[in-house]
Protein backbone atom coordinates (compact mmCIF):
# COMPACT_ATOMS: atom_id res chain seq x y z
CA UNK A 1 32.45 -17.95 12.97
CA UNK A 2 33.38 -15.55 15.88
CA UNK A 3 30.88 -14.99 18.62
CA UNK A 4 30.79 -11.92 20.82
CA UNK A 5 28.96 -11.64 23.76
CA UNK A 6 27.66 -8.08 24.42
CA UNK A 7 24.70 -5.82 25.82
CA UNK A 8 23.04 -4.31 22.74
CA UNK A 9 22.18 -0.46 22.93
CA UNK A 10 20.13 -0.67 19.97
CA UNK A 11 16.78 -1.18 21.69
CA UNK A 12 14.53 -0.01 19.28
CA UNK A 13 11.30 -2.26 18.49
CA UNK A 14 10.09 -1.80 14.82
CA UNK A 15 6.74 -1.70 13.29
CA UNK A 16 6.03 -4.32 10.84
CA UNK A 17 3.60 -5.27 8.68
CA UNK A 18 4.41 -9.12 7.10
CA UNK A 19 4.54 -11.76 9.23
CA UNK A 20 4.64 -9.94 12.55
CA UNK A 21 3.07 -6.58 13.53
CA UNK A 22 6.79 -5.56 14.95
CA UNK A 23 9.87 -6.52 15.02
CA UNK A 24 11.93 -6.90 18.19
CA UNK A 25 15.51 -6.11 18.86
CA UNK A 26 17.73 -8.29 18.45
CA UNK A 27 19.05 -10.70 20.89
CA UNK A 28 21.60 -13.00 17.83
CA UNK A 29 22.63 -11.21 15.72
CA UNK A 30 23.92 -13.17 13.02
CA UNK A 31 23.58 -17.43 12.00
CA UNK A 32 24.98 -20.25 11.37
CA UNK A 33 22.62 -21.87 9.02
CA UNK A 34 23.82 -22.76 5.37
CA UNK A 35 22.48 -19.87 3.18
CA UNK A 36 24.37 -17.23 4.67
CA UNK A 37 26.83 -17.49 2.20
CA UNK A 38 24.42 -17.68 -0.45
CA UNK A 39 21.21 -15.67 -0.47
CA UNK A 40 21.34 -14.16 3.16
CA UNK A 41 21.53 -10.81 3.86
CA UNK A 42 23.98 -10.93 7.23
CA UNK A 43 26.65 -12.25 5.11
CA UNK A 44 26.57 -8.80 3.42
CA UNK A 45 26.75 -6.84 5.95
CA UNK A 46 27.70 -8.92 9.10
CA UNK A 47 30.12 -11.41 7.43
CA UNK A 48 30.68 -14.24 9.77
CA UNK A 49 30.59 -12.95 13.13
CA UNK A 50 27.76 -13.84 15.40
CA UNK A 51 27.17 -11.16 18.29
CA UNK A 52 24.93 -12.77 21.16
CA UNK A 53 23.06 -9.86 23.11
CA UNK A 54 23.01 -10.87 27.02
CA UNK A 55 20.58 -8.03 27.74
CA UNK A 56 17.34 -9.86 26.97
CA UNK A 57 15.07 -8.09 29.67
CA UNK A 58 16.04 -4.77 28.23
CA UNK A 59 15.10 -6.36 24.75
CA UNK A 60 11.57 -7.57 26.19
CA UNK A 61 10.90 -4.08 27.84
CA UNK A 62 11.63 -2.44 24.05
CA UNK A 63 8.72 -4.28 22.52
CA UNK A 64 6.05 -3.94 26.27
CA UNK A 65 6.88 -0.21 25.79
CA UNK A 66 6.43 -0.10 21.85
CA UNK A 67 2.94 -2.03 22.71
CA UNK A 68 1.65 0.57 24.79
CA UNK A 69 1.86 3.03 21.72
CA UNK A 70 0.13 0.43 19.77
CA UNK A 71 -3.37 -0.14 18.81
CA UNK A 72 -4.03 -3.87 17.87
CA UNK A 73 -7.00 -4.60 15.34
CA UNK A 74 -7.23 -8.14 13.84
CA UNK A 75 -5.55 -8.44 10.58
CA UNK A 76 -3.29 -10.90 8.76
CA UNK A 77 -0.99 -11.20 11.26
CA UNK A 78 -3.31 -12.35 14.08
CA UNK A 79 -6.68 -11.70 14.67
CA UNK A 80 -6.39 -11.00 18.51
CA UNK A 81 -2.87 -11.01 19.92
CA UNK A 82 0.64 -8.61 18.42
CA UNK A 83 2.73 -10.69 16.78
CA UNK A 84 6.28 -10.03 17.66
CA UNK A 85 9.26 -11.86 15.14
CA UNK A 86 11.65 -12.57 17.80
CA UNK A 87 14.36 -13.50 15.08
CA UNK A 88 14.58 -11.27 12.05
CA UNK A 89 18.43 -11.25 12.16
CA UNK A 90 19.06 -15.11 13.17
CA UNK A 91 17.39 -18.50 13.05
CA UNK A 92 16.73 -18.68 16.07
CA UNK A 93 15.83 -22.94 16.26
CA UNK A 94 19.72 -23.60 15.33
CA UNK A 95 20.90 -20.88 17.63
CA UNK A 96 19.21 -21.61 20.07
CA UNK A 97 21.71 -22.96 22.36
CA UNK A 98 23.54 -19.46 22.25
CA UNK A 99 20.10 -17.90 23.77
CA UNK A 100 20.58 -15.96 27.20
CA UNK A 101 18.87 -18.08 29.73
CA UNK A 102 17.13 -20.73 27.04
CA UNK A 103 14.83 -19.92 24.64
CA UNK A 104 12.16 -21.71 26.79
CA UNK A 105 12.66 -18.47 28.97
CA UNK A 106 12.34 -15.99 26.10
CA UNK A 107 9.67 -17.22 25.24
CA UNK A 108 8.01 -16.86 28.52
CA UNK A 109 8.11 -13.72 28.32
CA UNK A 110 5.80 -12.99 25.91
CA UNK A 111 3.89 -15.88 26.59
CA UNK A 112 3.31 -14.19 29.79
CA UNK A 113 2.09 -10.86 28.46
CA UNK A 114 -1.23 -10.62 28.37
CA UNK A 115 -1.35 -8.84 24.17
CA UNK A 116 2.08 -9.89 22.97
CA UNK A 117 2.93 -13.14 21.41
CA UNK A 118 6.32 -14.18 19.95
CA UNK A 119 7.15 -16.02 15.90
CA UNK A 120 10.33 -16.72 14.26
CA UNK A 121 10.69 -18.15 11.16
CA UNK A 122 13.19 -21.32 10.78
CA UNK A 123 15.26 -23.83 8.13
CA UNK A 124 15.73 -26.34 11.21
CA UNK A 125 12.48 -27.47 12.34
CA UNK A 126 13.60 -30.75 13.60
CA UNK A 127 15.71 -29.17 15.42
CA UNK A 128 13.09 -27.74 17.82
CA UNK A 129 12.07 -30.07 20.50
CA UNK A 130 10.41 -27.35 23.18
CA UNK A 131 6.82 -28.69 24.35
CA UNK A 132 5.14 -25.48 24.75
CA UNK A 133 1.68 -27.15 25.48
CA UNK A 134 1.77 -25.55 29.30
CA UNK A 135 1.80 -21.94 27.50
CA UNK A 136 -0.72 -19.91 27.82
CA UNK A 137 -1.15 -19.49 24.42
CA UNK A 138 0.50 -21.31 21.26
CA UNK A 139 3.86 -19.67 19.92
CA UNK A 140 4.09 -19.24 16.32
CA UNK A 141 6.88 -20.99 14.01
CA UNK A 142 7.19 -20.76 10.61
CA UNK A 143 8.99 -23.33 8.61
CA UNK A 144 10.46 -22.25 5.25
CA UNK A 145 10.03 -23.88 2.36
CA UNK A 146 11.07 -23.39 -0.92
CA UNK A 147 11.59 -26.49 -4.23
CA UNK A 148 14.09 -28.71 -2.84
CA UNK A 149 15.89 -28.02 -6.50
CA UNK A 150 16.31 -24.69 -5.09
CA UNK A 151 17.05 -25.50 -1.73
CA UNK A 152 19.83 -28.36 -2.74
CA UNK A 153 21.77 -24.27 -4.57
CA UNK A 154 21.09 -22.17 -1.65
CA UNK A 155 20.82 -23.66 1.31
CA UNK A 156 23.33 -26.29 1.30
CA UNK A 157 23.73 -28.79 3.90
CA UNK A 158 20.83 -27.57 6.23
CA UNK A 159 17.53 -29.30 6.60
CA UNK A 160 16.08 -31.13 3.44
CA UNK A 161 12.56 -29.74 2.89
CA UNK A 162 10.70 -33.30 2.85
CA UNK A 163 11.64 -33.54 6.76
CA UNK A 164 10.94 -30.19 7.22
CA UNK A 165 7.23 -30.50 5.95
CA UNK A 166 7.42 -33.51 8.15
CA UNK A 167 7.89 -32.13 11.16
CA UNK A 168 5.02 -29.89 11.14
CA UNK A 169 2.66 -32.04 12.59
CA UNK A 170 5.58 -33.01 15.16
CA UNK A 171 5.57 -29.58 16.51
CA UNK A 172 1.68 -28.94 16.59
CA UNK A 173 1.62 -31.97 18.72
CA UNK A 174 4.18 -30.26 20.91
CA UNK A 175 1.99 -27.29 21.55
CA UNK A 176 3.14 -24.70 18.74
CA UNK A 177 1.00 -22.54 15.93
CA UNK A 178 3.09 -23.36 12.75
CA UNK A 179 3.55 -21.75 9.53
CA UNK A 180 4.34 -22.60 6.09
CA UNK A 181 6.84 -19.85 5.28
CA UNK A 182 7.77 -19.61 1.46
CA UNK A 183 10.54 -17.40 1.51
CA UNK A 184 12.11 -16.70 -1.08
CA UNK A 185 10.32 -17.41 -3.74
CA UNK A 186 12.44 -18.19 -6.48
CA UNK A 187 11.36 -17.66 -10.06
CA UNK A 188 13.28 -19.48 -12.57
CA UNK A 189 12.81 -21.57 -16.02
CA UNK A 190 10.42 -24.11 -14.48
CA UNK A 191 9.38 -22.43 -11.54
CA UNK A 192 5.93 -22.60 -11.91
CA UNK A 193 5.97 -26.82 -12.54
CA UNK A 194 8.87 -26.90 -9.44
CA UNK A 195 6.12 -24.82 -6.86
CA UNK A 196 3.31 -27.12 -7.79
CA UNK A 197 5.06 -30.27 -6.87
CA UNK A 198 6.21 -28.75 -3.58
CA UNK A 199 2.25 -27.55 -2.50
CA UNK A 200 1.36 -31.47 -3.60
CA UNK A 201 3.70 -32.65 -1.18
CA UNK A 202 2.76 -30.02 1.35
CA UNK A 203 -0.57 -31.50 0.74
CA UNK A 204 -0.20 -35.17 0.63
């Protein structure tokens, strides 16, 4: 994969309404991580380039001045603080190393803020080492999870879901809030027998 180094001019911070009450430009624009030639969207209609936007305070300043139009009121998303995904268009964990000035520093950011706080959804858990226990508040990350049946067609070679469920209680100990993300859900002969076994191990 190619990977371009630029100053995005698309600065525009989108409501939301799933797992985030916005979503905030990007800053990677693109990924690395096995699906993408599978079930992911950028392959469609990024193919394999990777574009790494430098610009990060103008990206923070998109989603402080989106706030300020904003009325928070508890609801799924968080009962007190607005959720910002941080990494619609990338998983973030794997890329992180391509993050202007460390994710640790992005992070910050919102951490910082008195009513924004920052999740991104990710395939590499174990991948994620930051102690964020010094934050001011937890940062959210939500591991995805699907049948590892499933997982074995469409995300090949990443993360096997057993380790992934494993390293939840890794990261709480490191400070973060974390998720249980299943995305996609894939319905197939045998679905309903494949999700059961994966919410028992969840579980056990």
């Amino acid at each position: 994969m190619a990977i371009k180094y630029q100053k995005t001019k698309t600065l525009v911070t989108k409501t939301n309404n799933n797992s985030s009450d916005c979503i905030a430009p990007n800053i990677i624009y693109g990924c690395y991580g096995g699906c993408v030639d599978t079930y992911c969207y950028m392959s469609r209609y990024n193919g394999k380039r990777v574009f790494v936007n430098e610009n990060i305070n103008e990206v923070f300043n998109s989603v402080v001045e989106w706030e300020k139009t904003y009325t928070k009121v508890p609801n799924q998303q968080d009962p007190i603080y607005t959720m910002v995904d941080i990494a619609c268009n990338s998983d973030l964990v794997l890329m992180q190393k391509h993050v202007p000035g460390t994710l640790h520093n992005y992070l910050k950011m919102y951490d910082n803020h008195p009513q924004l706080n920052s999740t991104m959804a990710t395939k590499y858990p174990g991948l994620l080492k930051l102690d964020v226990n010094h934050f001011n508040k937890p940062p959210r990350v939500r591991v995805s999870l699907m049948p590892q049946k499933y997982s074995d067609i469409l995300e090949p070679k990443m993360q096997n879901i057993l380790s992934r469920i494993k390293d939840v209680d890794r990261l709480k100990k490191l400070g973060w809030e974390v998720h249980l993300n299943y995305s996609p859900l894939i319905f197939y002969p045998g679905w309903s027998e494949e999700y059961d076994a994966l919410f028992k191990l969840v579980k056990k």
